[in-house]
PDB file of N, CA and C in Angstrom:
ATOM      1  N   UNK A   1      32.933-100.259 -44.938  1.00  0.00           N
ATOM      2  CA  UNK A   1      32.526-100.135 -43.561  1.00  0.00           C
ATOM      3  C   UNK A   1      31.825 -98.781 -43.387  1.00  0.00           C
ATOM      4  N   UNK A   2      30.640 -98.820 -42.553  1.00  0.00           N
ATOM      5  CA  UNK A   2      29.659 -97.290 -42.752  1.00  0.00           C
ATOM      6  C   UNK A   2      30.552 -96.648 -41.661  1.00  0.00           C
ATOM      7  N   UNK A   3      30.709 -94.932 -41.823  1.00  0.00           N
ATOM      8  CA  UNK A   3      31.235 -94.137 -41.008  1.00  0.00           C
ATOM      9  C   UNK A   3      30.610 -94.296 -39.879  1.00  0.00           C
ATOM     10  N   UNK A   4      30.740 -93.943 -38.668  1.00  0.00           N
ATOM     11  CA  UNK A   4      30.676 -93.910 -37.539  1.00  0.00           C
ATOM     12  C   UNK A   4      30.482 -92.776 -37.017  1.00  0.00           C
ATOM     13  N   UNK A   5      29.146 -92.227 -36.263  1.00  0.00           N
ATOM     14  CA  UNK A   5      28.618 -90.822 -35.651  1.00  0.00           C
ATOM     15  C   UNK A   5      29.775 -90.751 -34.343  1.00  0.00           C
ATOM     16  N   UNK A   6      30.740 -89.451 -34.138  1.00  0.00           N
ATOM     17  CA  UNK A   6      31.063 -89.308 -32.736  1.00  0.00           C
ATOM     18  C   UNK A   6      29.825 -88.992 -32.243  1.00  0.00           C
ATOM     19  N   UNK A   7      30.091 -89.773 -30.389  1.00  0.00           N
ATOM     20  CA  UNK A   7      29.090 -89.294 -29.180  1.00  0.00           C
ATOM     21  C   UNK A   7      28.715 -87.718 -29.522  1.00  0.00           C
ATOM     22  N   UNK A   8      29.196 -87.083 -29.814  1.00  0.00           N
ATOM     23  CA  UNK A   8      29.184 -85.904 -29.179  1.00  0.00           C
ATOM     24  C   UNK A   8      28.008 -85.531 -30.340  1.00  0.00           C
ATOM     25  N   UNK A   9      27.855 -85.795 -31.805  1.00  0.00           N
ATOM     26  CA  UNK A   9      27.265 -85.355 -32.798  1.00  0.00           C
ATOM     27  C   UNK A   9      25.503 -86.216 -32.531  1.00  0.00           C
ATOM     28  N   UNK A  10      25.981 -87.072 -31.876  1.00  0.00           N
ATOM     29  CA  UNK A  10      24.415 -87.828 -31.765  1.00  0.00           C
ATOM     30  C   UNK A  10      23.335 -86.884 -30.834  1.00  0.00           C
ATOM     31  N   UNK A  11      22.168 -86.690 -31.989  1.00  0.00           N
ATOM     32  CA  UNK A  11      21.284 -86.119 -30.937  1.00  0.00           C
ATOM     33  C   UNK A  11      20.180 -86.743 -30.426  1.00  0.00           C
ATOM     34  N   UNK A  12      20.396 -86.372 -29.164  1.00  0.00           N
ATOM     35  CA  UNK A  12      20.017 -87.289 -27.773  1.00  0.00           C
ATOM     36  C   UNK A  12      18.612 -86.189 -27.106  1.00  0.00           C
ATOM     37  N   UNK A  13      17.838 -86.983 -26.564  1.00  0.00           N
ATOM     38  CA  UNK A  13      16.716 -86.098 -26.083  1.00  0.00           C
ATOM     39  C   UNK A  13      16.143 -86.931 -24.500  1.00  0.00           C
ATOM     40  N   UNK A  14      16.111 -86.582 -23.506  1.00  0.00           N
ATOM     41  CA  UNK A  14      15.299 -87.244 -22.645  1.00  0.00           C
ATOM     42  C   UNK A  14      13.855 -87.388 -22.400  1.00  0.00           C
ATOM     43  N   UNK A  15      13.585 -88.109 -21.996  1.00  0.00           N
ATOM     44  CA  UNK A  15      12.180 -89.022 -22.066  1.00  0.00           C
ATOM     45  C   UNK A  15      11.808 -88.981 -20.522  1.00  0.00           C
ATOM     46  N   UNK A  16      10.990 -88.558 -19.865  1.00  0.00           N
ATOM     47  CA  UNK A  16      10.546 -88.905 -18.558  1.00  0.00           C
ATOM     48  C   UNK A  16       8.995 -89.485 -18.484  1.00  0.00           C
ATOM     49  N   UNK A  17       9.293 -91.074 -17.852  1.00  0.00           N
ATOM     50  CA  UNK A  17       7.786 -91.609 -18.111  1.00  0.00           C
ATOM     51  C   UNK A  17       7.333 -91.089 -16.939  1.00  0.00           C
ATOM     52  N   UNK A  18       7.790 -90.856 -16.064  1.00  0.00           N
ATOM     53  CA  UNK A  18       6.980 -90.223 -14.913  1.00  0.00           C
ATOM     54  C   UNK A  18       7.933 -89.572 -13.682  1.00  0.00           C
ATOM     55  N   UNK A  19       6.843 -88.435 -12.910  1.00  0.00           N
ATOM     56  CA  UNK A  19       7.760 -87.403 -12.144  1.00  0.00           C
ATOM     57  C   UNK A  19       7.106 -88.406 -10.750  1.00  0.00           C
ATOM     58  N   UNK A  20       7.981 -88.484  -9.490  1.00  0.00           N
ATOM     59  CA  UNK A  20       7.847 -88.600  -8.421  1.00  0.00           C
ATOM     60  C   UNK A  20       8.864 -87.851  -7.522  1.00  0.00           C
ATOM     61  N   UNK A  21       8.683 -87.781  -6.119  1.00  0.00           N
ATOM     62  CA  UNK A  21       9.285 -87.211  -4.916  1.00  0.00           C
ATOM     63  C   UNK A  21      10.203 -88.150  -4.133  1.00  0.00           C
ATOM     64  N   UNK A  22      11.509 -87.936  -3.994  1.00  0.00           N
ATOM     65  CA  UNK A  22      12.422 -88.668  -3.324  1.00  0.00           C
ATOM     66  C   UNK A  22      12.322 -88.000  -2.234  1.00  0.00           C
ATOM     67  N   UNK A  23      12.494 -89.554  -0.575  1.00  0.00           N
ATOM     68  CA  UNK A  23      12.381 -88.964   0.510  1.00  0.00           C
ATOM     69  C   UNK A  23      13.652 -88.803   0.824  1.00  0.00           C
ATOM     70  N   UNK A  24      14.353 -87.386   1.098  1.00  0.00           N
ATOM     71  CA  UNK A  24      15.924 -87.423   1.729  1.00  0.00           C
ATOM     72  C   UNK A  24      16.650 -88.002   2.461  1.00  0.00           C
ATOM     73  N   UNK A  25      15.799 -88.488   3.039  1.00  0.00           N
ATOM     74  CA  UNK A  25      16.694 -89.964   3.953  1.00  0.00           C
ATOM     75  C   UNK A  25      16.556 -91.152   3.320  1.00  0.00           C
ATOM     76  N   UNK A  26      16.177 -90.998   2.241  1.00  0.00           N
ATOM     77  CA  UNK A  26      16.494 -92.489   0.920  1.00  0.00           C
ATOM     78  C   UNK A  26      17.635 -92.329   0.213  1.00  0.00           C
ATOM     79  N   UNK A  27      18.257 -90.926   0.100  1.00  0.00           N
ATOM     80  CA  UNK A  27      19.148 -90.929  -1.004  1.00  0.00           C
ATOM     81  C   UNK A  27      18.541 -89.764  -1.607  1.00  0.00           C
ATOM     82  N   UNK A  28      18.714 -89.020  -3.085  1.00  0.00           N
ATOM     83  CA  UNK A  28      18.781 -88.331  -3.875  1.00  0.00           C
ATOM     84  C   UNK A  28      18.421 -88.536  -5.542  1.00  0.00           C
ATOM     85  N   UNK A  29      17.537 -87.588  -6.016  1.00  0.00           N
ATOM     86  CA  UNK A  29      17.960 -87.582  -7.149  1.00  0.00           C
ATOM     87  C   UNK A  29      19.071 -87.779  -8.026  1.00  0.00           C
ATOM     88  N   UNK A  30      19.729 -88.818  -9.396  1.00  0.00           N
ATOM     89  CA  UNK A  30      20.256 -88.851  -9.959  1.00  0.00           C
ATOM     90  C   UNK A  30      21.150 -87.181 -10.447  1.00  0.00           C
ATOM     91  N   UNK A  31      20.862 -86.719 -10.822  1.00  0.00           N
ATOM     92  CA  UNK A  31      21.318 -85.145 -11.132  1.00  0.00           C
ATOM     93  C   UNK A  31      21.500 -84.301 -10.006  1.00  0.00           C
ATOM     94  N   UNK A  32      21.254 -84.858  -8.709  1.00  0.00           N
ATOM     95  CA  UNK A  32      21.844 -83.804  -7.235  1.00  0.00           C
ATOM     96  C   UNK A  32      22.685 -84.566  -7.016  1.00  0.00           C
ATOM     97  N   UNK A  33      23.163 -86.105  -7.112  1.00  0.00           N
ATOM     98  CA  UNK A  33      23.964 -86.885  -6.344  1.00  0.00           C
ATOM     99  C   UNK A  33      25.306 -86.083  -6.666  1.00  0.00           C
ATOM    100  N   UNK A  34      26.792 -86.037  -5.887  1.00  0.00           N
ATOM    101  CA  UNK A  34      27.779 -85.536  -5.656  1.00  0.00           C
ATOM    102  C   UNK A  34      28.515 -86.626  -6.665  1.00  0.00           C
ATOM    103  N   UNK A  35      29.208 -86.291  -7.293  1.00  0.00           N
ATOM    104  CA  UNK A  35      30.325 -86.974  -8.360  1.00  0.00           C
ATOM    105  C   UNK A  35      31.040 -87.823  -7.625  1.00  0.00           C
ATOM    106  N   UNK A  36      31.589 -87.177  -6.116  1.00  0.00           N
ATOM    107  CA  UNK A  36      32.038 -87.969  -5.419  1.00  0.00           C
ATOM    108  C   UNK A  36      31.117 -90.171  -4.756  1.00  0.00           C
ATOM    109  N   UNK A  37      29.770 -89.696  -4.707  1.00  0.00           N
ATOM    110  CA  UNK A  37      29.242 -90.876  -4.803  1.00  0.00           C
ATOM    111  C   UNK A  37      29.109 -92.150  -5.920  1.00  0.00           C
ATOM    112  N   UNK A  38      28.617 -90.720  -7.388  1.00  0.00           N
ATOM    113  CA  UNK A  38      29.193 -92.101  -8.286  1.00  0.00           C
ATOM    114  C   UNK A  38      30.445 -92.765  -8.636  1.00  0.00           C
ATOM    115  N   UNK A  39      31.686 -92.148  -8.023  1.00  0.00           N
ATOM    116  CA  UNK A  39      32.843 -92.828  -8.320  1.00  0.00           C
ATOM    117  C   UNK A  39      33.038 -93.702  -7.033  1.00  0.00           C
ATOM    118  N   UNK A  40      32.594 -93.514  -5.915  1.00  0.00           N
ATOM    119  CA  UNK A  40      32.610 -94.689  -5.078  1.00  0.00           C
ATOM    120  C   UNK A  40      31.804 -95.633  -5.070  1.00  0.00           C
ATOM    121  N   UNK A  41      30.585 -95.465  -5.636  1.00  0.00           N
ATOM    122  CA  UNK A  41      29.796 -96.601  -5.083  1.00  0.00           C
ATOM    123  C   UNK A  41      29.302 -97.125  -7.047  1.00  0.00           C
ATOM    124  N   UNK A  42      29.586 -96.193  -8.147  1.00  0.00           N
ATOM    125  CA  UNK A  42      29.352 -96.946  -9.131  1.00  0.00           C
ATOM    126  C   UNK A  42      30.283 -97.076 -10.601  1.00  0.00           C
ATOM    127  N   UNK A  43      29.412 -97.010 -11.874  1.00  0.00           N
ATOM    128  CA  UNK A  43      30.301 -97.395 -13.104  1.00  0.00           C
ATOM    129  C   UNK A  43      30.727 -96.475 -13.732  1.00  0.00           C
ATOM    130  N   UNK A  44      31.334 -95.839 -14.389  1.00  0.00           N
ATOM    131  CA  UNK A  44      31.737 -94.999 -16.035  1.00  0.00           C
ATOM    132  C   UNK A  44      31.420 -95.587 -17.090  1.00  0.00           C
ATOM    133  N   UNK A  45      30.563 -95.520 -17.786  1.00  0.00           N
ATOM    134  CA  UNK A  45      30.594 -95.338 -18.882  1.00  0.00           C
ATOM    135  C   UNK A  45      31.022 -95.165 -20.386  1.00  0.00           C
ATOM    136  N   UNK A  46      32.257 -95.424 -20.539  1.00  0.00           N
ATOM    137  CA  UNK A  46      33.207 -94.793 -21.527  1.00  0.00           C
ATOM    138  C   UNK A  46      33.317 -94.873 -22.570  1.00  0.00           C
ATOM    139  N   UNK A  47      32.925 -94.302 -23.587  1.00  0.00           N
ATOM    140  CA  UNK A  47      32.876 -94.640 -25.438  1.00  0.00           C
ATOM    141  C   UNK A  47      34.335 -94.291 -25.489  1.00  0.00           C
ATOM    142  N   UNK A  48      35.042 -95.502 -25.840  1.00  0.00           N
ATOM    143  CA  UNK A  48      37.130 -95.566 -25.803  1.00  0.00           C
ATOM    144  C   UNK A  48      36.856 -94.895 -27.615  1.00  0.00           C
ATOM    145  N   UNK A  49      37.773 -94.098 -27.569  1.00  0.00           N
ATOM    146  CA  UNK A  49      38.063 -93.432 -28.914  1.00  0.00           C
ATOM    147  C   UNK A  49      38.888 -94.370 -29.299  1.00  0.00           C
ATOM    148  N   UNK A  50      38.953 -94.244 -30.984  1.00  0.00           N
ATOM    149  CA  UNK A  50      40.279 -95.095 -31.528  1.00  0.00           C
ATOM    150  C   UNK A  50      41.619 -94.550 -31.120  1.00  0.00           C
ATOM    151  N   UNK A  51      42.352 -95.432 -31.089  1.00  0.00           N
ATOM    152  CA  UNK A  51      44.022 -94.824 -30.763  1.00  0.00           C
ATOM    153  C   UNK A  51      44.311 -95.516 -29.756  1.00  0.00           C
ATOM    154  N   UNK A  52      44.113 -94.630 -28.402  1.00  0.00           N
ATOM    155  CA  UNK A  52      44.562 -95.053 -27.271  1.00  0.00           C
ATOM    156  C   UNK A  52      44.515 -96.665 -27.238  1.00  0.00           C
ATOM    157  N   UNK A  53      45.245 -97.550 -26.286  1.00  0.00           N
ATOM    158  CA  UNK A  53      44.640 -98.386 -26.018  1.00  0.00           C
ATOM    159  C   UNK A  53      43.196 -98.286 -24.775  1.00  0.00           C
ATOM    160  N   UNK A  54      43.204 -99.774 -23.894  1.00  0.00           N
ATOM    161  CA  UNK A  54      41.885 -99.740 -23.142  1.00  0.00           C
ATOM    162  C   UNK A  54      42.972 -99.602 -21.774  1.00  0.00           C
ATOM    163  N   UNK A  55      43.904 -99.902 -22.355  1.00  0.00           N
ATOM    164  CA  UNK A  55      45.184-100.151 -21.114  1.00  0.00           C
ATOM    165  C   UNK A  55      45.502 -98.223 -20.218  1.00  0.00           C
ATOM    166  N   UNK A  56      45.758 -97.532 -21.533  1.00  0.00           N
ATOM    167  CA  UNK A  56      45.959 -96.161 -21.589  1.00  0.00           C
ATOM    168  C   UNK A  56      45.175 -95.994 -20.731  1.00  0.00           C
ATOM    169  N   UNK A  57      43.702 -96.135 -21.373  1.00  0.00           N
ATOM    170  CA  UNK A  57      42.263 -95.256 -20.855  1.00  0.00           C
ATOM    171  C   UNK A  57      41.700 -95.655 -19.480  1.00  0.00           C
ATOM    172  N   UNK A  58      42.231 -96.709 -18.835  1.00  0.00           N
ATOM    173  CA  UNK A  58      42.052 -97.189 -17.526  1.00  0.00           C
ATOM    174  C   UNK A  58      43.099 -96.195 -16.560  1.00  0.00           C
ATOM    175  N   UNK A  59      44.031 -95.777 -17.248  1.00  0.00           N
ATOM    176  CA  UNK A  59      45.234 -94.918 -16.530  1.00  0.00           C
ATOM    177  C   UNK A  59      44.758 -93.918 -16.685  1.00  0.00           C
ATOM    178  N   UNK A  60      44.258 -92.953 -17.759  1.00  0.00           N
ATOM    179  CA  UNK A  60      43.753 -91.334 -17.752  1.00  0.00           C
ATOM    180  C   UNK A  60      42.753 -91.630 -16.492  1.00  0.00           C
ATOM    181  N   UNK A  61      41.849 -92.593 -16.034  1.00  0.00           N
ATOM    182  CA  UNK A  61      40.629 -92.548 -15.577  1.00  0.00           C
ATOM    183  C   UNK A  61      41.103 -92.226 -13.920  1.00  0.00           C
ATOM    184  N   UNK A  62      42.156 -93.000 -13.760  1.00  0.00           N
ATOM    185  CA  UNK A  62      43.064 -93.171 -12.713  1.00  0.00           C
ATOM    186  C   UNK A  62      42.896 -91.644 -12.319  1.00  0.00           C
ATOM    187  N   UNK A  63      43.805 -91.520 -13.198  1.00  0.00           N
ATOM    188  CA  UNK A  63      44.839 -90.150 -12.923  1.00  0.00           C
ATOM    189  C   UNK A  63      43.978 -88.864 -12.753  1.00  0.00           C
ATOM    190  N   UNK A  64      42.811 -88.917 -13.854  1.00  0.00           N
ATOM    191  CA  UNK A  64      41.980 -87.881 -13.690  1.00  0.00           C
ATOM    192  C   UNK A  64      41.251 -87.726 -12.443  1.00  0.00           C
ATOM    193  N   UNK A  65      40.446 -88.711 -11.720  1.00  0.00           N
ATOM    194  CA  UNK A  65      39.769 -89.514 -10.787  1.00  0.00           C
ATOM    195  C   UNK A  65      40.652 -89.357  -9.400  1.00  0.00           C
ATOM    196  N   UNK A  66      41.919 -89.390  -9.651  1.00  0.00           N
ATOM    197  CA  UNK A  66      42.757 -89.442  -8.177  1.00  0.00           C
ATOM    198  C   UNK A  66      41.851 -90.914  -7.551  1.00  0.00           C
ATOM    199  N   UNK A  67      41.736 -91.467  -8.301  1.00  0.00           N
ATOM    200  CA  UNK A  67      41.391 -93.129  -7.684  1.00  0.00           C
ATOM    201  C   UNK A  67      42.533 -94.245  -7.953  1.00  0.00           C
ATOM    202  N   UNK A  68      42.564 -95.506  -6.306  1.00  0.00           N
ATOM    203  CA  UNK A  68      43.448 -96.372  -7.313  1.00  0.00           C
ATOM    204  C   UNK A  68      43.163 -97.391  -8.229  1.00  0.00           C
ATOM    205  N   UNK A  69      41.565 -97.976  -7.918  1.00  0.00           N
ATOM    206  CA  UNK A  69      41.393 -98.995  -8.452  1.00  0.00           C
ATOM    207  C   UNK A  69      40.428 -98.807  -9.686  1.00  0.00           C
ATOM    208  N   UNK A  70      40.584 -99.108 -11.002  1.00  0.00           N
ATOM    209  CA  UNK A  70      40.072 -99.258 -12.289  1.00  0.00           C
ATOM    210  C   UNK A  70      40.037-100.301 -13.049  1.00  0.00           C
ATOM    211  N   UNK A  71      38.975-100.727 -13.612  1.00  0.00           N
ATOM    212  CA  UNK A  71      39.235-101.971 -14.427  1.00  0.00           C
ATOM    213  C   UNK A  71      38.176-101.608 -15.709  1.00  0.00           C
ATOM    214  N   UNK A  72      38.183-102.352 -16.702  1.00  0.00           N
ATOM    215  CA  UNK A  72      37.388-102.558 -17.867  1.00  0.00           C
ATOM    216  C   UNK A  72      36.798-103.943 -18.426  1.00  0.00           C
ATOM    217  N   UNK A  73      35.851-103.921 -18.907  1.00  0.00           N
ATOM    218  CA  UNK A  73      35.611-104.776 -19.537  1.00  0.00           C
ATOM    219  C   UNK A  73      34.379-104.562 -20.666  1.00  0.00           C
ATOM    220  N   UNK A  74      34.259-105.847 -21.473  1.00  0.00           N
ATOM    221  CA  UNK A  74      33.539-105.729 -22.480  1.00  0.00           C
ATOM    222  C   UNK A  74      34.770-105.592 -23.585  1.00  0.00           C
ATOM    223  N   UNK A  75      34.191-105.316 -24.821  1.00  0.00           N
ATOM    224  CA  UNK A  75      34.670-105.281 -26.262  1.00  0.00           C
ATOM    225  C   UNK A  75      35.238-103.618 -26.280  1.00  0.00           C
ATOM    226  N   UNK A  76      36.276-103.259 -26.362  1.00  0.00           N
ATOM    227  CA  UNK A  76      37.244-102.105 -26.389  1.00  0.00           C
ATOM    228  C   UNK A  76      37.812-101.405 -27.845  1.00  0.00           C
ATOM    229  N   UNK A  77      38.075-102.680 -28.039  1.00  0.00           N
ATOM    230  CA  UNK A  77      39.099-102.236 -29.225  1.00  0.00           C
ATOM    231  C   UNK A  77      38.170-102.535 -30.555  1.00  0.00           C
ATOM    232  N   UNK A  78      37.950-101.473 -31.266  1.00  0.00           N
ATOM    233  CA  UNK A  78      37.526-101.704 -32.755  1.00  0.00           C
ATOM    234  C   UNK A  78      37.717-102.337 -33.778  1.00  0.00           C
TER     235      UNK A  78
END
């Protein structure tokens, strides 16, 4: 089985196909929005390390988050 790059070692570069102007009464740039908006209104992301379960990692998300509701899906476990 080929080793496996951690997230953290992958190097990543951004790409912008093009610059435009957001009007402030539309909303915000991605990178000004408040942390507080993407945990209400969207997803996480989460590369699950081996070990934990998906069960665990729905509870750190909790707990870290001070949120009650969490769920997962997709393929988790290695």
């Amino acid at each position: 089985m080929p080793k496996s790059i951690p997230p953290w070692e992958v190097k990543r570069e951004r790409v912008v196909k093009a610059e435009d102007e957001t009007d402030p009464k539309y909303g915000c740039k991605p990178e000004d929005r408040p942390a507080k908006e993407y945990i209400r209104f969207g997803v996480i992301n989460l590369d699950k390390p081996a070990g934990p379960t998906s069960h665990e990692v729905a509870a750190w998300v909790k707990r870290i988050l001070g949120i009650q509701n969490v769920g997962h899906g997709g393929t988790l476990e290695a």
